[in-house]
Protein backbone atom coordinates (compact mmCIF):
# COMPACT_ATOMS: atom_id res chain seq x y z
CA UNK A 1 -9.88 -65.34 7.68
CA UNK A 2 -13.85 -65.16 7.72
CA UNK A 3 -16.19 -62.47 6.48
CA UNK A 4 -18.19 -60.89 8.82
CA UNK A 5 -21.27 -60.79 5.60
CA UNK A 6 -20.82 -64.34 5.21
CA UNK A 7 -18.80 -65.80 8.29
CA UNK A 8 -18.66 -69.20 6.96
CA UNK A 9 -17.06 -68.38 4.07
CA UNK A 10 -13.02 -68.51 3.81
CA UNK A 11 -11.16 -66.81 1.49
CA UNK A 12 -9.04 -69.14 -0.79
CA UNK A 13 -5.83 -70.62 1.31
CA UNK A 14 -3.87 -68.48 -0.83
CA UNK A 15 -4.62 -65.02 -0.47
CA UNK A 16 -4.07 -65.68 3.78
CA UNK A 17 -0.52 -65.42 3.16
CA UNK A 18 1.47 -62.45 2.27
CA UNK A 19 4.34 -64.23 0.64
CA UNK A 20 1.62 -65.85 -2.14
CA UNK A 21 -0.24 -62.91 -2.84
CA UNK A 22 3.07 -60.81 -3.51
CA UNK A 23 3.78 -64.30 -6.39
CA UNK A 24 0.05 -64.05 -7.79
CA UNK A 25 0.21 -59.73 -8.09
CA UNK A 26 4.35 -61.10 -9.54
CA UNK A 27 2.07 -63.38 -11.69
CA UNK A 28 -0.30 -60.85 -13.03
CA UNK A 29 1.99 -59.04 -14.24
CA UNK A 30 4.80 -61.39 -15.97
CA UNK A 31 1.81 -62.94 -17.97
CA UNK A 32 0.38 -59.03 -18.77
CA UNK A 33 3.96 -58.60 -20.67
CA UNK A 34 4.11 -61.89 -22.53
CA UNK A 35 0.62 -62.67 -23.04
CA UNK A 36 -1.51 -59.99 -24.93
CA UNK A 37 -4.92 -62.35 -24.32
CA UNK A 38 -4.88 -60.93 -20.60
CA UNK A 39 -6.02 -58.15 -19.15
CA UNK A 40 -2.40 -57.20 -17.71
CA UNK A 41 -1.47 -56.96 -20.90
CA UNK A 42 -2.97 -53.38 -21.56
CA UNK A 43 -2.89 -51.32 -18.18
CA UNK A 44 -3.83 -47.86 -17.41
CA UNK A 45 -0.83 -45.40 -16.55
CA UNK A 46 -1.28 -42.11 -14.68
CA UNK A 47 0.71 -39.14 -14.88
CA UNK A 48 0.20 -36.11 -13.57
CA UNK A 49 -0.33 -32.93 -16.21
CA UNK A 50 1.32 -29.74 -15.72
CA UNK A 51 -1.72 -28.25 -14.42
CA UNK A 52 -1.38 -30.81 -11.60
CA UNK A 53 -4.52 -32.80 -13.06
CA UNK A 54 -4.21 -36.40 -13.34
CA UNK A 55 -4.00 -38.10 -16.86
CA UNK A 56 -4.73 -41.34 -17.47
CA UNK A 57 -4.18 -43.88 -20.44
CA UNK A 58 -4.01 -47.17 -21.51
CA UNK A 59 -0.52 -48.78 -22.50
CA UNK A 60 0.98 -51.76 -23.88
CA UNK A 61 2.67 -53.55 -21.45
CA UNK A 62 5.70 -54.87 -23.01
CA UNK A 63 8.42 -56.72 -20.46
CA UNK A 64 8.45 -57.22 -17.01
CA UNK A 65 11.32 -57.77 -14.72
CA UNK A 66 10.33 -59.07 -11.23
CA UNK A 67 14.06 -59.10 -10.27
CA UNK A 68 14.66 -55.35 -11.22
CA UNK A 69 11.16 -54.58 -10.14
CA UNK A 70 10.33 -53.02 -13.44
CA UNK A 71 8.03 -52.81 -16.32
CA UNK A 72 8.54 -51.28 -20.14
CA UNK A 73 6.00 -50.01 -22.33
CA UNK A 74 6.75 -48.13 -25.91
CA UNK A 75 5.48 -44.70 -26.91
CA UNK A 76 5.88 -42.23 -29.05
CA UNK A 77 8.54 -39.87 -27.94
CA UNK A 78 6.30 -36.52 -28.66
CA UNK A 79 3.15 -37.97 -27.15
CA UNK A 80 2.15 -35.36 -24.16
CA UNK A 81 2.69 -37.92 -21.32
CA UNK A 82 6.74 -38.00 -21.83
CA UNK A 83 6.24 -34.14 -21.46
CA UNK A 84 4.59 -35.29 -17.82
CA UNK A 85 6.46 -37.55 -16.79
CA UNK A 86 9.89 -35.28 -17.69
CA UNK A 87 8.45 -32.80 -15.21
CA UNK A 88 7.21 -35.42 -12.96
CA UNK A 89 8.75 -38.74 -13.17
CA UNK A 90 6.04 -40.34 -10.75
CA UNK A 91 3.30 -42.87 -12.41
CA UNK A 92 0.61 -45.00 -10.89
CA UNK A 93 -0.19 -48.41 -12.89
CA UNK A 94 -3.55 -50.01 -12.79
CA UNK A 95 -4.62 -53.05 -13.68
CA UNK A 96 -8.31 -54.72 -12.83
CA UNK A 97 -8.80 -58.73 -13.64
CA UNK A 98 -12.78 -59.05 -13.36
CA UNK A 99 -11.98 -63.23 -13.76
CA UNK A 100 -9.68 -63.23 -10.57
CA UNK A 101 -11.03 -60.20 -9.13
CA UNK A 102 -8.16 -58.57 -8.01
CA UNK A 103 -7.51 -54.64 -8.86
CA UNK A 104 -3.31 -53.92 -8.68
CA UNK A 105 -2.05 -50.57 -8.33
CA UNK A 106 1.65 -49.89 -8.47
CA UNK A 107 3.30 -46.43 -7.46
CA UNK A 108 6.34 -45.98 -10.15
CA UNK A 109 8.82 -43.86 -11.14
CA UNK A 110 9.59 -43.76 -15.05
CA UNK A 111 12.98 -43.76 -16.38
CA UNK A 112 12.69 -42.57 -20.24
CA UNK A 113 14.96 -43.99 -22.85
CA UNK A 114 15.56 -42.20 -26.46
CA UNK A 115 18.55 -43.99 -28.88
CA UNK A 116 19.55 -45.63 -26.00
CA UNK A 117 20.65 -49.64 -25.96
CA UNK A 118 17.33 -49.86 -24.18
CA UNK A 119 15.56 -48.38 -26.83
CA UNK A 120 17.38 -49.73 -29.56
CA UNK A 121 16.79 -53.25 -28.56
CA UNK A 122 13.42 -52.86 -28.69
CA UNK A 123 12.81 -51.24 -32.19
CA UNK A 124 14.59 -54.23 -33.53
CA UNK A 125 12.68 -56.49 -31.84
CA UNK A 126 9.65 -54.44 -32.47
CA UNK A 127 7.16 -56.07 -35.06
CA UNK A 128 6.27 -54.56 -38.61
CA UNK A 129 2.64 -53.47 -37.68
CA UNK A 130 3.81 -51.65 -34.23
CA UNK A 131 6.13 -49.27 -36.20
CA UNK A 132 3.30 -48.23 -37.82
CA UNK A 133 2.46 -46.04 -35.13
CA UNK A 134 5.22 -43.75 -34.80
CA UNK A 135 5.41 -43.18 -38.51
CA UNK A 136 2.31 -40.66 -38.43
CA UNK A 137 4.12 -36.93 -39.17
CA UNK A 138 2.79 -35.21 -36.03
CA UNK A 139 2.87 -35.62 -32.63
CA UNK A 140 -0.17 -37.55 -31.15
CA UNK A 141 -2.52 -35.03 -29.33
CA UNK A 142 -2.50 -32.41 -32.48
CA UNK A 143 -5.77 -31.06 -33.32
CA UNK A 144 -6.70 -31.71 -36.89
CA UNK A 145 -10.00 -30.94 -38.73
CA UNK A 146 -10.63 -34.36 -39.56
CA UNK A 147 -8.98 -37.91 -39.10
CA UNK A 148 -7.48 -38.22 -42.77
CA UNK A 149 -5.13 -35.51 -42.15
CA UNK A 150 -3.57 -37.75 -39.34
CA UNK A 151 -0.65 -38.76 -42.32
CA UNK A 152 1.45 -42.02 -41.86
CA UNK A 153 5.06 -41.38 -43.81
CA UNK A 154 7.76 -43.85 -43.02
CA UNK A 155 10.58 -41.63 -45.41
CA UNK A 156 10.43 -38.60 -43.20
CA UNK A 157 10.34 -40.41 -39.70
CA UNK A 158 12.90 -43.21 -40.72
CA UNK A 159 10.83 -46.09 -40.78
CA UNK A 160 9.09 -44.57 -37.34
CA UNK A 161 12.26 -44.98 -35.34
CA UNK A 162 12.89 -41.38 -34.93
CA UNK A 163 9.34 -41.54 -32.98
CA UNK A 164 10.24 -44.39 -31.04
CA UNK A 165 11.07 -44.37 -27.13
CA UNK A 166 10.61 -46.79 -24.13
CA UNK A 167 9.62 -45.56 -20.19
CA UNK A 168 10.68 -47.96 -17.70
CA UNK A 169 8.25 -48.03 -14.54
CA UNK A 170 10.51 -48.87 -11.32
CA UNK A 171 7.76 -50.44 -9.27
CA UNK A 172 8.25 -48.91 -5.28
CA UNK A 173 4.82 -50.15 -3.98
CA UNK A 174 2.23 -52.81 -5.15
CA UNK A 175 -1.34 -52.61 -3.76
CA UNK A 176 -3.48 -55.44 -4.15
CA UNK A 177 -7.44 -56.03 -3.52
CA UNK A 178 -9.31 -58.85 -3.90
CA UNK A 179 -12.89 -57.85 -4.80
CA UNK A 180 -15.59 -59.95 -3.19
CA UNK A 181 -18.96 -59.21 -1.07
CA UNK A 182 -18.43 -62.57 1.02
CA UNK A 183 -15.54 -60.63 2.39
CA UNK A 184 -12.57 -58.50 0.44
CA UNK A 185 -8.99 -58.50 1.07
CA UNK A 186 -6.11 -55.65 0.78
CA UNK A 187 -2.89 -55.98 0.64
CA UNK A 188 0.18 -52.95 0.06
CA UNK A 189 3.65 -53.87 -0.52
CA UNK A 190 6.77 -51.33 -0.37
CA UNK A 191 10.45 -52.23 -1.53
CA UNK A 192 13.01 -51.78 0.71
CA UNK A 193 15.71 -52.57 -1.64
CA UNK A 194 16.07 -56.62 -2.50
CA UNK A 195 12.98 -57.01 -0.26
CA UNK A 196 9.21 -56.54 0.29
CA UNK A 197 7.30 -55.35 2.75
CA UNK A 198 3.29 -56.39 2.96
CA UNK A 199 0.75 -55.06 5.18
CA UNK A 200 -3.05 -56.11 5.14
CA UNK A 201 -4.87 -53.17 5.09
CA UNK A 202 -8.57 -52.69 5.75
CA UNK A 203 -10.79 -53.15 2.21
């Protein structure tokens, strides 16, 4: 496939077929969970506010599970995006890699889990330093006169684990775009099931 602003260029033999692009955006995201040195490793997740205004934040992205077509992050369970995503259970992923220039965008729908075996699994797996964060006293989003008040007490939120929750993302369409003026290319996949669908798509 040439570029009509540079029509001897060719984009790389890979990213002509739709079966390799849906590995490389499979890729992406395996090494985002189990690597934290990438850029996959701390996407932005939107969810839509009660107002019907989208939110958007960063994550940790903390397993991935090309087989189930889902992801897991950790949050705290009080934090005003599980509030969201109750009401709404659909999220949008984002991910941009300026090295491989290539944006992903996944449409998701979150499945929460609270003292579940899910849940469980993970606070035992989870390191010292991460509990840390879900031992603060109130809920994140709290207006406070000034950052020392934010208090950390592990006695009255049991080590953090009463905090503690994990959102699955159940991936139902991947978009992928690969950025570059010699001549993009755009890609959107939708499960059907076991399976995949791609369709180019104009940049």
């Amino acid at each position: 496939m040439t570029s009509a602003a540079d029509p001897g260029y060719r984009a790389p033999d890979l990213y002509e077929n739709l079966d390799a692009v849906l590995s490389t955006a499979w890729q992406m995201l395996v090494d985002g969970a189990t690597n934290r040195r990438t850029v996959a490793h701390t996407p932005t997740v939107v969810t839509i506010r009660a107002d019907g205004q989208p939110r958007a934040r960063t994550v940790v992205l903390r397993g991935c599970d090309r087989d189930a077509a889902q992801l897991r992050f950790h949050t705290d369970r009080r934090s005003p995006k599980i509030a969201e995503l109750r009401a709404d259970p659909r999220a949008m992923l984002h991910i941009y890699d300026p090295g491989a220039k290539v944006q992903l965008q996944l449409d998701c729908r979150a499945e929460l889990h609270i003292d579940d075996d899910v849940s469980n699994a993970a606070w035992d797996a989870a390191q010292a330093m991460s509990r840390i964060c879900y031992q603060v006293s109130t809920a994140p989003g709290t207006e406070i006169e000034t950052p020392a008040l934010a208090q950390f007490d592990p006695d009255t939120t049991n080590g953090g684990a009463d905090n503690f929750m994990v959102v699955t993302l159940n991936i139902e369409a991947i978009e992928w775009l690969f950025l570059d003026a010699r001549g993009h290319r755009r890609v959107r996949f939708t499960r059907s099931g076991d399976t995949w669908d791609g369709a180019w798509l104009v940049p």
